[in-house]
Protein backbone atom coordinates (compact mmCIF):
# COMPACT_ATOMS: atom_id res chain seq x y z
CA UNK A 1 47.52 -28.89 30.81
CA UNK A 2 48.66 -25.65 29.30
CA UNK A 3 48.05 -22.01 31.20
CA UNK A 4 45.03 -21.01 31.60
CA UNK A 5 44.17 -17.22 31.00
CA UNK A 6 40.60 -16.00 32.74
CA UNK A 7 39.29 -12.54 31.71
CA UNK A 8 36.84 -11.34 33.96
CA UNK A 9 34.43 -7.66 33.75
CA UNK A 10 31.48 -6.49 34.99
CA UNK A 11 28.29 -6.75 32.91
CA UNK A 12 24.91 -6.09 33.09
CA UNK A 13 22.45 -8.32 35.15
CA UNK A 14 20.77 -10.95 33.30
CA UNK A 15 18.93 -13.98 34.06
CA UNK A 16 21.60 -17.08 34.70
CA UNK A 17 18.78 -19.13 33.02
CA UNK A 18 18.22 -17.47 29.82
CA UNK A 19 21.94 -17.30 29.65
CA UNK A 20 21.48 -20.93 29.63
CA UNK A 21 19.39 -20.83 27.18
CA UNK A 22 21.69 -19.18 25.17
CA UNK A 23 23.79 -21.87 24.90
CA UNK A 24 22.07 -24.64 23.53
CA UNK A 25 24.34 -27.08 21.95
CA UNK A 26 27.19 -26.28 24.25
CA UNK A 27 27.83 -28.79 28.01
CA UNK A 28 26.08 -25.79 30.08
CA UNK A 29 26.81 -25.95 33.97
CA UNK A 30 24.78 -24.47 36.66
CA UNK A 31 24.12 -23.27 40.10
CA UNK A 32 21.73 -21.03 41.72
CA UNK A 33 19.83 -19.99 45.60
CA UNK A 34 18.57 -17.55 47.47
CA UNK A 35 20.96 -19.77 49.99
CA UNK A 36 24.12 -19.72 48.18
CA UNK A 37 26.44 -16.22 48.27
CA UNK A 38 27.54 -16.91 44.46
CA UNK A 39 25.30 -18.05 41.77
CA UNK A 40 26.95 -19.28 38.48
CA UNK A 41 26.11 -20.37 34.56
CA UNK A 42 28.53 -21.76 32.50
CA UNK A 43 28.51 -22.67 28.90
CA UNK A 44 31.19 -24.97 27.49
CA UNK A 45 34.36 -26.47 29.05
CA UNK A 46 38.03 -24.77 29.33
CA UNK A 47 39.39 -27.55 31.63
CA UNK A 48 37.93 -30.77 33.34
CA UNK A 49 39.47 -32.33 36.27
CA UNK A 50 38.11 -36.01 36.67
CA UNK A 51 38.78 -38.67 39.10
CA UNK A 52 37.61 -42.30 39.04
CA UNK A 53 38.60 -43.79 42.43
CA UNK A 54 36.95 -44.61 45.52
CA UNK A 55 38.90 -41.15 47.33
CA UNK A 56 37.82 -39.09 44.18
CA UNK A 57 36.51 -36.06 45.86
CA UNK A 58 39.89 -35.93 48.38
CA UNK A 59 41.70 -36.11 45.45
CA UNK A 60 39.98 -33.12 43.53
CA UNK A 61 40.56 -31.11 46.26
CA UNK A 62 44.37 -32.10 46.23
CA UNK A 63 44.16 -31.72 42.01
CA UNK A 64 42.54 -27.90 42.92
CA UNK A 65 45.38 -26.33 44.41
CA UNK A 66 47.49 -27.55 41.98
CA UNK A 67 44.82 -26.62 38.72
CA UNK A 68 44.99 -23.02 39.84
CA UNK A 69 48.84 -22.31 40.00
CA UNK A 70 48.13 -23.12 36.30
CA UNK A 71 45.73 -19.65 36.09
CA UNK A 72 46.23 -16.08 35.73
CA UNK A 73 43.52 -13.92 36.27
CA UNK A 74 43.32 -10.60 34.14
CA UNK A 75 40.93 -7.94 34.81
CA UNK A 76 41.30 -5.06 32.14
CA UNK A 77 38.62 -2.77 33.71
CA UNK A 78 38.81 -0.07 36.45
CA UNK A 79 35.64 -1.11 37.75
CA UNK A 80 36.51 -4.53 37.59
CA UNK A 81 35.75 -6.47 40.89
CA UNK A 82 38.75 -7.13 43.25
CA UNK A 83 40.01 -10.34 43.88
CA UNK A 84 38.15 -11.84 41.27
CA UNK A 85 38.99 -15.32 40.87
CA UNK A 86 37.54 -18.23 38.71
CA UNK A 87 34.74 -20.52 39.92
CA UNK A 88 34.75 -24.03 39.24
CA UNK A 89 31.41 -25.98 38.59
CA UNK A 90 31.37 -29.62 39.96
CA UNK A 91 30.09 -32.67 41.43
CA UNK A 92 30.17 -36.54 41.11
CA UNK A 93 28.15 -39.91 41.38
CA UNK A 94 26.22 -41.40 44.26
CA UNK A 95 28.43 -44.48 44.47
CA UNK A 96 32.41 -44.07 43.25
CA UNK A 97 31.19 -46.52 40.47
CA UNK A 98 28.70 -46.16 37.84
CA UNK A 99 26.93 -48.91 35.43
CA UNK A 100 27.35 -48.28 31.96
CA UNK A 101 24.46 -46.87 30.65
CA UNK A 102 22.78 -43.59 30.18
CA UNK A 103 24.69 -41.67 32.75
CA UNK A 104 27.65 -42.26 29.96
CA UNK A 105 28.42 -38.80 29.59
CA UNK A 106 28.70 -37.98 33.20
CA UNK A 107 32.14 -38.77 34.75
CA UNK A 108 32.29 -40.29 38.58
CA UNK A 109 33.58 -36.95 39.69
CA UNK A 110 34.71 -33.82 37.84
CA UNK A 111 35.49 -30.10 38.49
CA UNK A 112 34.98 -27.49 35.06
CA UNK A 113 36.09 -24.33 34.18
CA UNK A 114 33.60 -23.35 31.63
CA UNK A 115 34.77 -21.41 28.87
CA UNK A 116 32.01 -18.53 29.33
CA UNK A 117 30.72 -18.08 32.71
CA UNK A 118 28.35 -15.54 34.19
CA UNK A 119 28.58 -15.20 37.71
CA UNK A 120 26.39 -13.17 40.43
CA UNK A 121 27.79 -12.45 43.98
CA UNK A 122 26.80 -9.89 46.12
CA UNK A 123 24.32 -8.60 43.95
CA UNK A 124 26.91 -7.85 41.03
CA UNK A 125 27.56 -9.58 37.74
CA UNK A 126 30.83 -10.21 36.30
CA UNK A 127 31.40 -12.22 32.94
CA UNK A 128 34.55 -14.36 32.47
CA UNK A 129 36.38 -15.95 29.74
CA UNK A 130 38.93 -18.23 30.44
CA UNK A 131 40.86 -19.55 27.25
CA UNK A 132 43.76 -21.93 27.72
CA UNK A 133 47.18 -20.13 25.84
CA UNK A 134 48.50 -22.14 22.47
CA UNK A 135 51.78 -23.21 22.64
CA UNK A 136 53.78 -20.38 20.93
CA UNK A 137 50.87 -17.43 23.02
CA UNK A 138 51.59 -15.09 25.63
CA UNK A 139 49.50 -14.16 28.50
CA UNK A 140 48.83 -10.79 26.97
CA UNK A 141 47.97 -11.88 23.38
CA UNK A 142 45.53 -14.60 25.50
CA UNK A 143 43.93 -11.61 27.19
CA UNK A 144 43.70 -9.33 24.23
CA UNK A 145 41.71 -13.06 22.49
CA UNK A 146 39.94 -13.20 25.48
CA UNK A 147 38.88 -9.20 25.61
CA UNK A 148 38.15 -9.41 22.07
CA UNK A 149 35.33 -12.71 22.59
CA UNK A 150 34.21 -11.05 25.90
CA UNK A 151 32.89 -8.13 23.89
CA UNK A 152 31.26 -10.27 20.91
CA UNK A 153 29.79 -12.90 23.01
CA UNK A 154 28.19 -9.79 25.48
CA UNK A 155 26.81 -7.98 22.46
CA UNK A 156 25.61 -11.24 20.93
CA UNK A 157 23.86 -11.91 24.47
CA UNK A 158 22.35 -8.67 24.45
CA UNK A 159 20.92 -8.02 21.31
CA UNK A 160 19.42 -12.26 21.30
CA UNK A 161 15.58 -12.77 20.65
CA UNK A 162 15.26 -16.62 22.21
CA UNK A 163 13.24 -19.08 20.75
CA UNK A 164 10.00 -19.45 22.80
CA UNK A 165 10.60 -22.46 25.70
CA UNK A 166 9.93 -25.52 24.19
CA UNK A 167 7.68 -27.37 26.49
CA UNK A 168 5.54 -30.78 26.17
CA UNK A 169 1.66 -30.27 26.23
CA UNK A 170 0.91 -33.54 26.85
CA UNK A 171 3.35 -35.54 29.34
CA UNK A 172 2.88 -39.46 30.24
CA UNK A 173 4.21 -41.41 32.77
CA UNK A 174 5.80 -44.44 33.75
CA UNK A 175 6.17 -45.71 37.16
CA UNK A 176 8.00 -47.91 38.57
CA UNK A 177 6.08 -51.63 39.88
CA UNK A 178 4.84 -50.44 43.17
CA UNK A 179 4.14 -54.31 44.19
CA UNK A 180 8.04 -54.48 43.42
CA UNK A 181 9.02 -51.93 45.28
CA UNK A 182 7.10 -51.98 48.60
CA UNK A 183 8.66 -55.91 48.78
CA UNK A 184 11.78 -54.10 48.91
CA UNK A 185 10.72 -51.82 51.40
CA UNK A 186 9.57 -54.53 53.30
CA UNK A 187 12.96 -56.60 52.37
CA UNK A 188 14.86 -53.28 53.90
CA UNK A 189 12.62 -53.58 57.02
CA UNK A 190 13.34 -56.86 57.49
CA UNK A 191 17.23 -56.64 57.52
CA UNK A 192 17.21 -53.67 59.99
CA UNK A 193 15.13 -55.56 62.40
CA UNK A 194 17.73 -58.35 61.92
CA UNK A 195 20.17 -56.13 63.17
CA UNK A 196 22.17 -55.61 60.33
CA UNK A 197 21.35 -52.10 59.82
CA UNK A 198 19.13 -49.05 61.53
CA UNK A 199 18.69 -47.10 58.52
CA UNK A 200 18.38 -47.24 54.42
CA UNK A 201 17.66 -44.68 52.17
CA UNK A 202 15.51 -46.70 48.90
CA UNK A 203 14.65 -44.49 45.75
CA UNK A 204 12.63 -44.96 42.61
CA UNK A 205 12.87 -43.78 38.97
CA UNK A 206 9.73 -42.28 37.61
CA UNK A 207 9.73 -42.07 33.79
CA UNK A 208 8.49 -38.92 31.59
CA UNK A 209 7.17 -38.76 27.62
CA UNK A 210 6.26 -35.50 26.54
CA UNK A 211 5.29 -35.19 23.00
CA UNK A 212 7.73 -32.31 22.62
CA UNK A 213 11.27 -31.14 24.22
CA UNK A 214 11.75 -30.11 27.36
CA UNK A 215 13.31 -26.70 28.15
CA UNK A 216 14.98 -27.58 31.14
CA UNK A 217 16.41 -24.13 31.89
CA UNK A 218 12.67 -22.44 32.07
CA UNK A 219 11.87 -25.50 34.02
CA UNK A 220 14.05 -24.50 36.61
CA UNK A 221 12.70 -21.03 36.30
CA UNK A 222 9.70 -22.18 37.11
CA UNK A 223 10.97 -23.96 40.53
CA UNK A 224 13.08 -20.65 41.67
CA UNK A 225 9.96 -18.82 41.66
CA UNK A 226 8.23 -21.85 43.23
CA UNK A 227 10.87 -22.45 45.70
CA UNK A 228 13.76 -19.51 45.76
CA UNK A 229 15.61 -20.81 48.75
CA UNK A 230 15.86 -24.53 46.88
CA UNK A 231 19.63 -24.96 45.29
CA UNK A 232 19.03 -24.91 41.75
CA UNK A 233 21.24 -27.16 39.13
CA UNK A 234 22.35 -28.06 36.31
CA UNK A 235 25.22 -30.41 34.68
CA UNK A 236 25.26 -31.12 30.61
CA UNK A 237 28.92 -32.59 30.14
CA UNK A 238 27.19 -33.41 26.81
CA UNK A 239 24.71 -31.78 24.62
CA UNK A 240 21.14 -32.96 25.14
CA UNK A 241 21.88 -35.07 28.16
CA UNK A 242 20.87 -33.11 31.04
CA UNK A 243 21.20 -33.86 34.88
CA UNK A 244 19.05 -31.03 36.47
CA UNK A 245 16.91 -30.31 39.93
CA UNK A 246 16.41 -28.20 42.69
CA UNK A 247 17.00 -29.93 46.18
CA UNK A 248 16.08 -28.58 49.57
CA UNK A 249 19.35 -30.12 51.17
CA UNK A 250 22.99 -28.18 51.42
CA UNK A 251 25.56 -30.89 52.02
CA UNK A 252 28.19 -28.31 53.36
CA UNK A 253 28.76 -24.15 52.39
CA UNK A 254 32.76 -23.03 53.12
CA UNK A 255 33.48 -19.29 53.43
CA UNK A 256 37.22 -18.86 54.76
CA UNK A 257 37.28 -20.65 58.18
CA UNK A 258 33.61 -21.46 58.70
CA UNK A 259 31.45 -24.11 57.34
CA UNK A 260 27.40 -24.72 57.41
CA UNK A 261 25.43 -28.05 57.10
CA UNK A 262 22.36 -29.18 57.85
CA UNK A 263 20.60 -32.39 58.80
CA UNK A 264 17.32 -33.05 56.69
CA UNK A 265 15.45 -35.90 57.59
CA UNK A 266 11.96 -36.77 58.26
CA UNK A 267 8.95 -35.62 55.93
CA UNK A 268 4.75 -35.25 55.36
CA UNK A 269 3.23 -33.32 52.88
CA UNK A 270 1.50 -29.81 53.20
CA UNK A 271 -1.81 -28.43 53.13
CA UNK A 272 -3.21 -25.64 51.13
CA UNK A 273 -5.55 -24.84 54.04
CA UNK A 274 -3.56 -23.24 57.40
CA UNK A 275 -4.70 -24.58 60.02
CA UNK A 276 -4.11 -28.33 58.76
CA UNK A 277 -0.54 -27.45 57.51
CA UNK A 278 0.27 -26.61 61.18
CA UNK A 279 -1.20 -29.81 62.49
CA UNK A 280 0.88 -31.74 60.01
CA UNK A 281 3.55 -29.82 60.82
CA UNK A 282 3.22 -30.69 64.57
CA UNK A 283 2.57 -34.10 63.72
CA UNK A 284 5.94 -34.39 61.72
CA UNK A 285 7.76 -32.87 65.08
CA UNK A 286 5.70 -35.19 67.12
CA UNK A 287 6.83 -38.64 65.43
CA UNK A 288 8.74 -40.89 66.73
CA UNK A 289 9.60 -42.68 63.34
CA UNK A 290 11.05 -39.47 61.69
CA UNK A 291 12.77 -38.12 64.76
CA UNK A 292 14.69 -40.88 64.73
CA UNK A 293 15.06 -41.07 61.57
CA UNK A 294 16.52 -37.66 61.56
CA UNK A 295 18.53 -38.09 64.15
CA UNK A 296 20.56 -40.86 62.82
CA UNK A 297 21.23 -38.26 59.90
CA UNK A 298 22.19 -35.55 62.82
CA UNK A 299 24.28 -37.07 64.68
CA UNK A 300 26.51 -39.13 61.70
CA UNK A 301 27.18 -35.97 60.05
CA UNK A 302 28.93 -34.73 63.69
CA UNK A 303 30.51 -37.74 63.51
CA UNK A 304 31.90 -37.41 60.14
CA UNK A 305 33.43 -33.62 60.86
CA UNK A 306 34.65 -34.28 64.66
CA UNK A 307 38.20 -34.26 62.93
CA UNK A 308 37.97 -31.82 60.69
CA UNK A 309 36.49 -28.93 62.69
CA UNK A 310 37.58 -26.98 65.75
CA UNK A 311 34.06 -25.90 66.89
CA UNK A 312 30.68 -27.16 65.73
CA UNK A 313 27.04 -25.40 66.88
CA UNK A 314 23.87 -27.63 66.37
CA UNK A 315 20.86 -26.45 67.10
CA UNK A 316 18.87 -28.14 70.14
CA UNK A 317 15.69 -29.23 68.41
CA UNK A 318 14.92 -29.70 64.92
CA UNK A 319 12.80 -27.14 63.47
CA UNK A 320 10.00 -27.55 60.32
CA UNK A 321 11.35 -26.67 56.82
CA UNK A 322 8.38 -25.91 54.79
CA UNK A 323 8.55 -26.37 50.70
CA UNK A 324 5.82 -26.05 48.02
CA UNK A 325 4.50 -29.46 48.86
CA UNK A 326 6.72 -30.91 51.34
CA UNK A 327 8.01 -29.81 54.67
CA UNK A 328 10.89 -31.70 56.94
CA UNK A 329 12.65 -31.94 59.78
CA UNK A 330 16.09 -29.47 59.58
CA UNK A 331 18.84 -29.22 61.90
CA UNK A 332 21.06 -26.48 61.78
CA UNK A 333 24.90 -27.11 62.16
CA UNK A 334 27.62 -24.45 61.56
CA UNK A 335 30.96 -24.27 63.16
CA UNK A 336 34.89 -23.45 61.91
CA UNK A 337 37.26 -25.79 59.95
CA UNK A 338 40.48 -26.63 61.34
CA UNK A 339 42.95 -24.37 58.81
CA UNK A 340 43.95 -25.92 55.10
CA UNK A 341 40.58 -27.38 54.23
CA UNK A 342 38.67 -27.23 51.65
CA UNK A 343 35.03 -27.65 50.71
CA UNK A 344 35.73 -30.73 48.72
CA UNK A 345 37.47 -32.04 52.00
CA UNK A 346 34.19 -31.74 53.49
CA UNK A 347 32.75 -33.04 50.74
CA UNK A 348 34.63 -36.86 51.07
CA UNK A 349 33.84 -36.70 54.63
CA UNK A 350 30.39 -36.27 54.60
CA UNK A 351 29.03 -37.82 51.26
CA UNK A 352 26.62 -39.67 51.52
CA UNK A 353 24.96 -38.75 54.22
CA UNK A 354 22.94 -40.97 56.26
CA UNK A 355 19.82 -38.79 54.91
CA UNK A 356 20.69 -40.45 51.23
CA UNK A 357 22.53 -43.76 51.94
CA UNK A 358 21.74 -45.06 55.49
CA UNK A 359 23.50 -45.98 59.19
CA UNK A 360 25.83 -47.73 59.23
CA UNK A 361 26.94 -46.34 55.49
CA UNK A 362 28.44 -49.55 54.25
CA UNK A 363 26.25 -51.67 54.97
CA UNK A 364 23.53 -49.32 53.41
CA UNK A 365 25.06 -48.78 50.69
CA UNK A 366 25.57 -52.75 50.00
CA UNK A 367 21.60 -53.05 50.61
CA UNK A 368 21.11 -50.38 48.06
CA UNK A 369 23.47 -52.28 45.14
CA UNK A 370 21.52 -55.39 45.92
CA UNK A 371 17.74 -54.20 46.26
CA UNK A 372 17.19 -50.57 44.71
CA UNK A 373 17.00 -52.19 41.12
CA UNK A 374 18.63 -49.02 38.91
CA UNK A 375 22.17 -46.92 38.90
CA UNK A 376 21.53 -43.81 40.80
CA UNK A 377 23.65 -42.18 38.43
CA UNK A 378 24.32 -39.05 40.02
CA UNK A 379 21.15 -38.65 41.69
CA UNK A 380 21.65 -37.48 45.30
CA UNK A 381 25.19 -36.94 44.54
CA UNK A 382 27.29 -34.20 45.64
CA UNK A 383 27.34 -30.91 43.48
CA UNK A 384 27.99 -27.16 43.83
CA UNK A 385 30.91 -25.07 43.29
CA UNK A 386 34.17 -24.28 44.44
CA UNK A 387 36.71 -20.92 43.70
CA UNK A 388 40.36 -21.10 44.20
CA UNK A 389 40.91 -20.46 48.20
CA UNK A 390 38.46 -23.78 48.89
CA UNK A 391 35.69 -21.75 49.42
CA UNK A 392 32.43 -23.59 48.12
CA UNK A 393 28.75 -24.63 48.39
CA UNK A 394 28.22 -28.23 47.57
CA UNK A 395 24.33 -29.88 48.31
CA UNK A 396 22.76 -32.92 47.87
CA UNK A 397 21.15 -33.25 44.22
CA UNK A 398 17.92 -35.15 45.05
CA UNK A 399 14.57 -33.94 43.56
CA UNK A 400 16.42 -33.66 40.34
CA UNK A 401 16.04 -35.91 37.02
CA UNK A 402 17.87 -36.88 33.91
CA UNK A 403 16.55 -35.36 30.75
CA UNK A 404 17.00 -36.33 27.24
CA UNK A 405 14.63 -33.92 24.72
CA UNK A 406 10.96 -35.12 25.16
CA UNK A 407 11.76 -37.70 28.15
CA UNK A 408 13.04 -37.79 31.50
CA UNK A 409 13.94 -39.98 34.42
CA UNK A 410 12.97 -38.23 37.90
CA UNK A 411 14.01 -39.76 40.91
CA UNK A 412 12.22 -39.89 44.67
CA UNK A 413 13.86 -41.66 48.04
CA UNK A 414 12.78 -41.87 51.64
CA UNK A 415 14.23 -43.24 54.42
CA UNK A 416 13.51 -46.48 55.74
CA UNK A 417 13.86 -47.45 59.27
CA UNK A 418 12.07 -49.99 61.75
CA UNK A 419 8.82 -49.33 62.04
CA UNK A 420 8.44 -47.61 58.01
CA UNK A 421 5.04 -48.61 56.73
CA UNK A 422 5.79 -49.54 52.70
CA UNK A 423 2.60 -47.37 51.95
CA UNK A 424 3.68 -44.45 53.43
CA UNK A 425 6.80 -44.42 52.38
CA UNK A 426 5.39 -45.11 48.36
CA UNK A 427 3.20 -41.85 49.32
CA UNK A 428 6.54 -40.19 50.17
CA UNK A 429 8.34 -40.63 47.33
CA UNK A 430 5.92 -39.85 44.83
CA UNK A 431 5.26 -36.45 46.68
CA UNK A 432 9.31 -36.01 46.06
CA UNK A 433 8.65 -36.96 42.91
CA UNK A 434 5.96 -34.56 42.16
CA UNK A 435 7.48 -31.66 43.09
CA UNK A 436 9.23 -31.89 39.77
CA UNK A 437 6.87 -33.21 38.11
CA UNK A 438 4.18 -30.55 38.80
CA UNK A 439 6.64 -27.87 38.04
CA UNK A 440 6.80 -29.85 34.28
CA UNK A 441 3.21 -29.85 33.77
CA UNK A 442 2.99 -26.01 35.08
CA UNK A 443 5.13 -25.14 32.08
CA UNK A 444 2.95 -27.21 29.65
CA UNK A 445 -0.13 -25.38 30.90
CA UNK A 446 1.42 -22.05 30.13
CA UNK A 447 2.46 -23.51 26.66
């Protein structure tokens, strides 16, 4: 790989999805919260790291130190912010292996420097370009080529009129056998009373038809204003096939020496009327099924860091996280990282957690290959972003879907454990499910 030159300057603020927008027809990356300190788009691809084996996301955090000795940043502005360094978009696949199929596009795990990226941290916005130097180019004549597209791309941006979103009136679906899949709840049930296991995580595909594209960057509009504090993505390694969603769950967020996690586990729906959202709410806390259920998730993920932290915090009780139509059981961990790590270290420790695969891992994971029926892809895979010191924010990318132009795939999981009842846990999926799906058919309304 040749070196890499990023250009960075301040710009005005503007919304990272209409930036998206923008870019149609280029691989557009994306990450966004109320949550997360940075928020990023990216349109196009400067540099892709990939890995394809089973220690992929240890080795991307190796491949990271080494990518940016590669980079020199340039910031040609006197108001240009200090210590700005590139951000790298990123993620990978549930399971280190991936059938071939329509998750083609998508590598098992990759990091990207997008060629334009707009970036908001701290309330400001900076704009990068980061062009890799020819072979007979100099760093400055890259930086005066990267100046010179920094100022017609920004006055291209600004003076834009985009198309009106391009959303489906009329939207069908297509479940998924529900005979089929409660046997295999009842399948899972039966192995864990065996002995075999205390805890799987199944998940089914719901299919979408719309009778016209969808705009999946004003669809996840739509769910910030719906649900701010939800991690908002996106990852389009190739035009028109689009892995998008906005999940409740943060796998792990590294600033300098301290980390945050969470445990999610554990789940009934809400209540548009008060007083019966509290009593479901109590009635979640109350349950024996989801408290253990979320505190096989709690207490793996302490496992999983014991070596790579010198303190950890978790809170004494878990406490109710409430979404649009959905609220769970959340455990707050935070703590500080032994020195030298990185995000992505606590990435391949902690992925997947027991709140996506199961307890023990293995042997959940081997019950999902054999029952689940269809390749996760990278649904509740690992994605976020990193910058160049291994600071990151990396979550779990469930309540997302694949989209192709007028279809989609969405995808909904609960946890089975001993005593899960197949019909409840149908009911809990689709209401996963629907939390997408609603925010689809809220943008065909408004068509």
């Amino acid at each position: 790989m040749n070196h890499i030159v990023n250009y960075t300057i301040p710009c005005q603020p503007y919304p990272l999805t209409e930036f998206l927008r923008f870019g149609s027809g280029w691989e557009r990356f994306y990450f966004e919260s109320d949550q997360s300190p940075l928020a990023i788009a990216g349109l196009g691809i400067t540099a892709q790291i990939s890995r394809t084996d089973f220690n992929r996301f240890t080795n991307l955090s190796q491949d990271l130190r080494e990518f940016f000795q590669r980079v020199t940043v340039v910031n040609n502005s006197d108001d240009s912010p200090r210590g700005t360094r590139p951000v790298l978009l990123g993620g990978g696949s549930f399971f280190a292996e991936m059938e071939p199929g329509e998750w083609d596009s998508f590598p098992q795990a990759a990091l990207v420097l997008p060629h334009y990226a707009l970036i908001r941290a701290n309330g400001r916005y900076t704009f990068s370009v980061n062009l890799e130097l020819t072979e007979t180019e100099t760093i400055a004549s890259a930086s005066r080529r990267a100046r010179m597209e920094a100022e017609t791309f920004l006055a291209q941006l600004e003076s834009a009129v985009l198309p009106t979103s391009s959303i489906p009136d009329e939207i069908t679906t297509n479940e998924t056998s529900r005979e089929i899949w409660q046997n295999t709840i009842r399948d899972s049930v039966e192995m864990i009373h065996q002995g075999e296991l205390k805890k799987v995580v199944m998940a089914r595909p719901v299919q979408v038809n719309g009778n016209r594209s969808i705009d999946v960057p004003a669809l996840l509009e739509s769910l910030g204003e719906s649900c701010p504090s939800c991690f908002r993505f996106l990852f389009e390694f190739s035009p028109m096939t689009i892995f998008a969603g906005a999940t409740p769950e943060r796998l792990v967020s590294v600033s300098g020496a301290k980390f945050t996690t969470a445990a999610i586990a554990g789940s009934i729906h809400r209540s548009d009327f008060p007083a019966e959202d509290e009593a479901l709410g109590q009635q979640l806390i109350e349950s024996q099924k989801d408290q253990s259920e979320h505190s096989f998730v709690k207490d793996e993920i302490c496992a999983r860091l014991e070596n790579l932290v010198a303190s950890l915090q978790v809170d004494a009780a878990p406490r109710l996280l409430r979404l649009p139509n959905i609220q769970h059981l959340w455990t707050h961990i935070e703590g500080t990282l032994h020195p030298n790590q990185s995000v992505l270290d606590l990435v391949a420790a902690l992925h997947p957690t027991p709140a996506v695969g199961g307890v023990p891992g293995e042997a959940a994971l081997q019950l999902i290959h054999q029952l689940e029926g269809f390749e996760r892809g990278w649904y509740a895979g690992p994605v976020g972003w990193v910058d160049a010191d291994g600071n990151g924010d990396f979550v779990v990318a469930i309540r997302s879907g694949l989209f192709r132009g007028d279809t989609a795939t969405l995808f909904g999981g609960a946890g089975i454990v001993a005593d899960s009842d197949p019909d409840k846990e149908w009911e809990e999926t689709g209401l996963k499910i629907q939390f997408l799906l609603d925010a689809t058919r809220s943008e065909a309304e408004l068509a």
